[in-house]
N, C-alpha and C. Protein backbone atom coordinates (compact mmCIF):
# COMPACT_ATOMS: atom_id res chain seq x y z
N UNK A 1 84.39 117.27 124.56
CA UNK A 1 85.02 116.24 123.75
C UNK A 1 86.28 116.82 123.12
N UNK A 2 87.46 116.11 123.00
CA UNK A 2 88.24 116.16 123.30
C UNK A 2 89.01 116.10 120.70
N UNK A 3 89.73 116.91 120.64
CA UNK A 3 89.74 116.75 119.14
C UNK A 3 89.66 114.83 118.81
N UNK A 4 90.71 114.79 119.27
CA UNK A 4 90.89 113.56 119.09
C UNK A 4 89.55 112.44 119.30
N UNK A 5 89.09 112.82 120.45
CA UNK A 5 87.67 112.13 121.12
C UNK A 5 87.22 112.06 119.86
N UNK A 6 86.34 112.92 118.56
CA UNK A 6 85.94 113.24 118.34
C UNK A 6 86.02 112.49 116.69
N UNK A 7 87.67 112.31 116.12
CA UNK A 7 87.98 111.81 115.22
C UNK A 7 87.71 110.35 115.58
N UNK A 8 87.66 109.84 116.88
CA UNK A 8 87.82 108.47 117.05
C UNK A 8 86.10 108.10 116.81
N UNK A 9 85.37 109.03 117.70
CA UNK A 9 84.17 108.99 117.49
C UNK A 9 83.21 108.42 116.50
N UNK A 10 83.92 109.40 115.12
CA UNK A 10 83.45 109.42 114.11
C UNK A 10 83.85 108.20 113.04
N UNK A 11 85.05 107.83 113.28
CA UNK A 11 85.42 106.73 112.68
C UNK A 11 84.89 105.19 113.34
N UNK A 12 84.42 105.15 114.35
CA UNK A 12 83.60 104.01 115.10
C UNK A 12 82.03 104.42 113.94
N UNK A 13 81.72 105.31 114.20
CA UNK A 13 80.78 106.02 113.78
C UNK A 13 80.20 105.30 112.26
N UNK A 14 81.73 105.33 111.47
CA UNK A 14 81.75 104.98 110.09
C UNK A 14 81.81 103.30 109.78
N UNK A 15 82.64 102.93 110.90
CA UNK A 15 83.00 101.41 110.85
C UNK A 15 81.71 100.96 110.84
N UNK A 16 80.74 101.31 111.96
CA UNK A 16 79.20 100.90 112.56
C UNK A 16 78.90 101.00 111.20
N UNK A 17 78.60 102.06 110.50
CA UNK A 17 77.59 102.39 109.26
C UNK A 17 77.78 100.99 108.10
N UNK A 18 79.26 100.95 107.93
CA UNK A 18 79.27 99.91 107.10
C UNK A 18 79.13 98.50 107.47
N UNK A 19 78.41 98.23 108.65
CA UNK A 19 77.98 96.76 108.92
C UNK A 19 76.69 96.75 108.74
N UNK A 20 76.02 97.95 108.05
CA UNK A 20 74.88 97.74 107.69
C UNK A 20 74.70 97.25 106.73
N UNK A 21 73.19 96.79 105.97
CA UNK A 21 72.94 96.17 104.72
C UNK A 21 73.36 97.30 103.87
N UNK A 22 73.12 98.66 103.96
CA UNK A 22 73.72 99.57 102.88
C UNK A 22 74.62 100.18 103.72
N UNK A 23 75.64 99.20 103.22
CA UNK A 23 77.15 100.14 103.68
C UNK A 23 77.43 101.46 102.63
N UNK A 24 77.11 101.55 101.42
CA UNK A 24 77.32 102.34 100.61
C UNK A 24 76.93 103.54 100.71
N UNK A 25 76.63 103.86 102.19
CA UNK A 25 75.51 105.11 102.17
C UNK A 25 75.93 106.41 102.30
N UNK A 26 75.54 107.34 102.56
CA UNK A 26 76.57 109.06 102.49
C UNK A 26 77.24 108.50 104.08
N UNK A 27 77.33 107.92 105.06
CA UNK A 27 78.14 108.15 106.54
C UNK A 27 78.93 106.92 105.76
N UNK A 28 79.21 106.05 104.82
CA UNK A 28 79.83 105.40 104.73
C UNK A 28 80.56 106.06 104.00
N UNK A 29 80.49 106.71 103.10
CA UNK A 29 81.37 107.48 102.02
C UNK A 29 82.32 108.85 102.38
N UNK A 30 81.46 109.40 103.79
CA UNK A 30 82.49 110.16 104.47
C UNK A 30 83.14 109.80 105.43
N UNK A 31 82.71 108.03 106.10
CA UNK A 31 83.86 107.65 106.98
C UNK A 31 85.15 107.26 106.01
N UNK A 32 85.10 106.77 104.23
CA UNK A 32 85.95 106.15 103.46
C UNK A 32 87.23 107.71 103.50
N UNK A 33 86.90 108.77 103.34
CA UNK A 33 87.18 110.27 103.33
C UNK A 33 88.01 110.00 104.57
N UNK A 34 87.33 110.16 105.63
CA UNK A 34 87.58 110.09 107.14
C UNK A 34 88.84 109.90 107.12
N UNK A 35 88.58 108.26 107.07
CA UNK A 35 89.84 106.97 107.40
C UNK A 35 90.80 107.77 106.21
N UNK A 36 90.93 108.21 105.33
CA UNK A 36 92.14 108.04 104.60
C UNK A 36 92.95 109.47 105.04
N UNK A 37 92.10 110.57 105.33
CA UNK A 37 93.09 111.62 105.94
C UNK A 37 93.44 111.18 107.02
N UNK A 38 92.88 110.29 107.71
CA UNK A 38 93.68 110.20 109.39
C UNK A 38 95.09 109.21 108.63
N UNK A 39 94.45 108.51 107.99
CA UNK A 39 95.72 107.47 107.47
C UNK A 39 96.70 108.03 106.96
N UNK A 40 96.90 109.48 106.06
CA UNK A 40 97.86 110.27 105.62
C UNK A 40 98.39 110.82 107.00
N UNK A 41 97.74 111.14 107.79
CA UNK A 41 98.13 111.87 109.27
C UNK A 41 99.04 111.41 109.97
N UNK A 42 98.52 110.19 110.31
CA UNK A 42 99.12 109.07 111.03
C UNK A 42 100.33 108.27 110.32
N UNK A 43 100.73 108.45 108.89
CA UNK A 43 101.87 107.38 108.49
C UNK A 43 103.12 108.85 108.03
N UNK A 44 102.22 110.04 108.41
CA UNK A 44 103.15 110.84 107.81
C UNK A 44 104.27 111.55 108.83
N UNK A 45 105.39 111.99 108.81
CA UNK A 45 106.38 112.49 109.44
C UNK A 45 107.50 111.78 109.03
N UNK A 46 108.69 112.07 110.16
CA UNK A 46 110.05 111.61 109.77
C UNK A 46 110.45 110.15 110.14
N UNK A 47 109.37 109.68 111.13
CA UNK A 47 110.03 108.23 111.48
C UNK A 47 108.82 107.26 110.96
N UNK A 48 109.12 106.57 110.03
CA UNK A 48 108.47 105.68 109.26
C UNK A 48 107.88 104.70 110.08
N UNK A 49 108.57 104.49 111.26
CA UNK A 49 108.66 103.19 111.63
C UNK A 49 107.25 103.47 112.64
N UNK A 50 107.65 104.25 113.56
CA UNK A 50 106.12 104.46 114.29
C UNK A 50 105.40 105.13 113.10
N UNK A 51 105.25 105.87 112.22
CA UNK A 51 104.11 106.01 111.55
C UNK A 51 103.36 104.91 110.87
N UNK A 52 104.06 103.66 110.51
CA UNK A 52 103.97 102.38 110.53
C UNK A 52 102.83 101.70 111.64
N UNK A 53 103.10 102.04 112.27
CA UNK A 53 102.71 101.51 114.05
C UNK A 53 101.21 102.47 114.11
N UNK A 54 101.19 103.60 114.07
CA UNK A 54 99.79 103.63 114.28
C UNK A 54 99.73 104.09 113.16
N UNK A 55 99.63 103.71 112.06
CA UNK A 55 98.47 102.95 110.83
C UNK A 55 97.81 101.44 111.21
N UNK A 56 98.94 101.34 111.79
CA UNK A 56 98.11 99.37 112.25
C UNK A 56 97.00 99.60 113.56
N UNK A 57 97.50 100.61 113.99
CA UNK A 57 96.42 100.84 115.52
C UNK A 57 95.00 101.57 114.31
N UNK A 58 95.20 102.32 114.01
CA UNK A 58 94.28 102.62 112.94
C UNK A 58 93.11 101.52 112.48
N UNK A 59 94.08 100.47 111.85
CA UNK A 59 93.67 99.26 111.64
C UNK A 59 92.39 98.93 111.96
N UNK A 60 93.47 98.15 113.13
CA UNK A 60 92.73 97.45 114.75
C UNK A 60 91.54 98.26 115.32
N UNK A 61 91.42 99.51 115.26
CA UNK A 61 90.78 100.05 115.61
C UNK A 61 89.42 99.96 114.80
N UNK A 62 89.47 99.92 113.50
CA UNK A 62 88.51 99.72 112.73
C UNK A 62 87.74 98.11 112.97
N UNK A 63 88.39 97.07 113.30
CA UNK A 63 88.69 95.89 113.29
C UNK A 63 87.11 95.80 114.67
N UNK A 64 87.79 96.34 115.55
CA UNK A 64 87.64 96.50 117.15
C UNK A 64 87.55 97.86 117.80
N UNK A 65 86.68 98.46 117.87
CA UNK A 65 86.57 99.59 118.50
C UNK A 65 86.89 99.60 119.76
N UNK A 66 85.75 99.29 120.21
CA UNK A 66 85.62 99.08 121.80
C UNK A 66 86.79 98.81 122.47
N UNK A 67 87.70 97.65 121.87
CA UNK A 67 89.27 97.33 122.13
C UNK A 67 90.20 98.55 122.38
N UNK A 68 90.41 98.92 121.36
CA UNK A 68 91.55 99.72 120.75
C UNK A 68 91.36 101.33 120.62
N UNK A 69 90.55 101.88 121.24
CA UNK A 69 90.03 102.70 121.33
C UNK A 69 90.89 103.55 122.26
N UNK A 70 91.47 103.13 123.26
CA UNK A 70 92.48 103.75 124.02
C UNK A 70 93.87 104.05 123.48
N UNK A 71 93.88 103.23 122.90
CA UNK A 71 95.26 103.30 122.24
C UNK A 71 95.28 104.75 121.01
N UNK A 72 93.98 104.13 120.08
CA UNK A 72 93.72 105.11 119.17
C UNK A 72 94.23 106.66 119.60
N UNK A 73 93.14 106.71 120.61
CA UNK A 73 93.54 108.40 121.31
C UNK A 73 94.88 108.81 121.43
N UNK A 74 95.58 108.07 121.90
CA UNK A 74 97.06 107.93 122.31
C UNK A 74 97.95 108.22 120.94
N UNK A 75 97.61 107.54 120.08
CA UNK A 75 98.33 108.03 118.82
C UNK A 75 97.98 109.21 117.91
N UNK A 76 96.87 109.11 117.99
CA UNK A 76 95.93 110.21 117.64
C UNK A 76 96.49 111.90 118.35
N UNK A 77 96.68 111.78 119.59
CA UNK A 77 97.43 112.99 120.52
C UNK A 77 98.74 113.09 120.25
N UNK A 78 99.31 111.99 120.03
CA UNK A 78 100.80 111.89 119.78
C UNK A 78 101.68 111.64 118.57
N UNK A 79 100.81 111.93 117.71
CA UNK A 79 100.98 111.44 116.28
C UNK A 79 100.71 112.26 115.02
N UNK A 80 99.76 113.20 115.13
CA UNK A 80 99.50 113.83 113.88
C UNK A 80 98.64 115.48 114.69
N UNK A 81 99.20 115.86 114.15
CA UNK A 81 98.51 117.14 113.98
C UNK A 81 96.96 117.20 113.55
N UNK A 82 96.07 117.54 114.13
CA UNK A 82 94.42 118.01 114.10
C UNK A 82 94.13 119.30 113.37
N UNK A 83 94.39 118.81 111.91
CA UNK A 83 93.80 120.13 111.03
C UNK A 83 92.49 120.30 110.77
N UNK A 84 92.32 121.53 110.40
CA UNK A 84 90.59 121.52 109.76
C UNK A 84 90.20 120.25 108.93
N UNK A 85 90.70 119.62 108.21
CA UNK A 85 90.50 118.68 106.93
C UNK A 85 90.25 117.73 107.80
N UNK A 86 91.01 117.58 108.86
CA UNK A 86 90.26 116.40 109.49
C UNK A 86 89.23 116.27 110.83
N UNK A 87 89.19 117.52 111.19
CA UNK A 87 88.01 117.94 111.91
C UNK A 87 87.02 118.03 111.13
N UNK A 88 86.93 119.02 110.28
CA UNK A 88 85.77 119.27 109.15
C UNK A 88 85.10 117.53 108.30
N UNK A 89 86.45 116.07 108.44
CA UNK A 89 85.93 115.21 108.24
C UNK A 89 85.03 114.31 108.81
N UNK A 90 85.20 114.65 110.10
CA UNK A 90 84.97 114.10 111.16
C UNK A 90 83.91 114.73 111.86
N UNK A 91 83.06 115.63 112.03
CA UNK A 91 82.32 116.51 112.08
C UNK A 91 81.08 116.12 110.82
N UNK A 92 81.48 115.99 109.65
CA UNK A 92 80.62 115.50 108.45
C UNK A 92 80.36 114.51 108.70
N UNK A 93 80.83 113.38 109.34
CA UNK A 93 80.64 111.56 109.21
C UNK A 93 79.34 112.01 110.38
N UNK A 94 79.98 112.80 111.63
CA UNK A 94 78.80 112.40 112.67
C UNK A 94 77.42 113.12 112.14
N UNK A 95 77.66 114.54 111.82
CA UNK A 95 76.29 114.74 111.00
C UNK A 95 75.33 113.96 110.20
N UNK A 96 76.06 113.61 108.71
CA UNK A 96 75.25 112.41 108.31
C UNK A 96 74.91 111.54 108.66
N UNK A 97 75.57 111.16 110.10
CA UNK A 97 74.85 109.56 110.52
C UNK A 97 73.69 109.95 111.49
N UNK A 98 73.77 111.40 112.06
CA UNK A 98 72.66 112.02 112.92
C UNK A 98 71.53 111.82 112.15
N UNK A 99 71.66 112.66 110.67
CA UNK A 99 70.46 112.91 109.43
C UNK A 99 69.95 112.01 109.63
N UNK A 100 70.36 110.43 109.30
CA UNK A 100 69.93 109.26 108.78
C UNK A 100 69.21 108.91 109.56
N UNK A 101 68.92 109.27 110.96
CA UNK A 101 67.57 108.99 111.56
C UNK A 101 67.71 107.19 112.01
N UNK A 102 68.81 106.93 111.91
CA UNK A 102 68.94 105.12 112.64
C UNK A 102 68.42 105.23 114.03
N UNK A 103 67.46 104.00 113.97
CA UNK A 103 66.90 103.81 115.18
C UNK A 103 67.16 102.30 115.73
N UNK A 104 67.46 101.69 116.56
CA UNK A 104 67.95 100.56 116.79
C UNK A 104 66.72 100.07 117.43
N UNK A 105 65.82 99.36 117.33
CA UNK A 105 64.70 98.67 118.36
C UNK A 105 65.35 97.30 118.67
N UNK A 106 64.97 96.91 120.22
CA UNK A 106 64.93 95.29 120.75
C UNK A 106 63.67 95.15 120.73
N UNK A 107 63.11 94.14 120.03
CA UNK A 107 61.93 93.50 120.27
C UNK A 107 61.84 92.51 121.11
N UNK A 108 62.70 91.81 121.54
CA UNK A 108 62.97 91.02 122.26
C UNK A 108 62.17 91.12 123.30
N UNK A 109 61.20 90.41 124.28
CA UNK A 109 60.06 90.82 124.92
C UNK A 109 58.93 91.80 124.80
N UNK A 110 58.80 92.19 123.76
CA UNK A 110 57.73 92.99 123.30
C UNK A 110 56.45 92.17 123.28
């Protein structure tokens, strides 16, 4: 997996957590962490205008994973530098959501 793979991962990761009944939970509180260093990442450098541009893919991405998910990577590789702060964030979101032991059952024909 790929750095980037990995930030995108985790921020799907976080989006998921908060469509639960307790969005408030520790994977929700380190995807809130997450999202805002990628968001400093991504709006920061010399041209405003694309740093502009993928904050909104950022967005969308939160919006729509599954969608925008290609794109994400793309800005993500081409856009910000992959420091510890945001590996080390991103790395924490997927842990805690491992801990939490979510199990998804279909009962649906049971």
């Amino acid at each position: 997996m790929t750095d980037e793979e990995l930030v995108a991962t985790a921020l799907a990761t976080g989006v998921a957590a908060g469509l639960t009944d307790t969005p408030r939970g520790v994977v929700h509180d380190l995807y809130v962490a997450l999202r805002e260093v990628v968001r400093r990442g991504l709006a920061g450098g010399s041209d405003g205008v694309r740093g502009g541009y993928r904050v909104r893919v950022l967005e969308a991405y939160e919006t729509d994973p599954d969608v925008w998910r290609t794109r994400l990577l793309q800005v993500l590789a081409s856009g910000m530098e992959m420091d510890e702060e945001i590996l080390g964030a991103a790395r924490a979101v997927l842990r805690a959501d491992r801990r939490t032991g979510r199990i998804t059952v279909d009962v649906v024909g049971s």
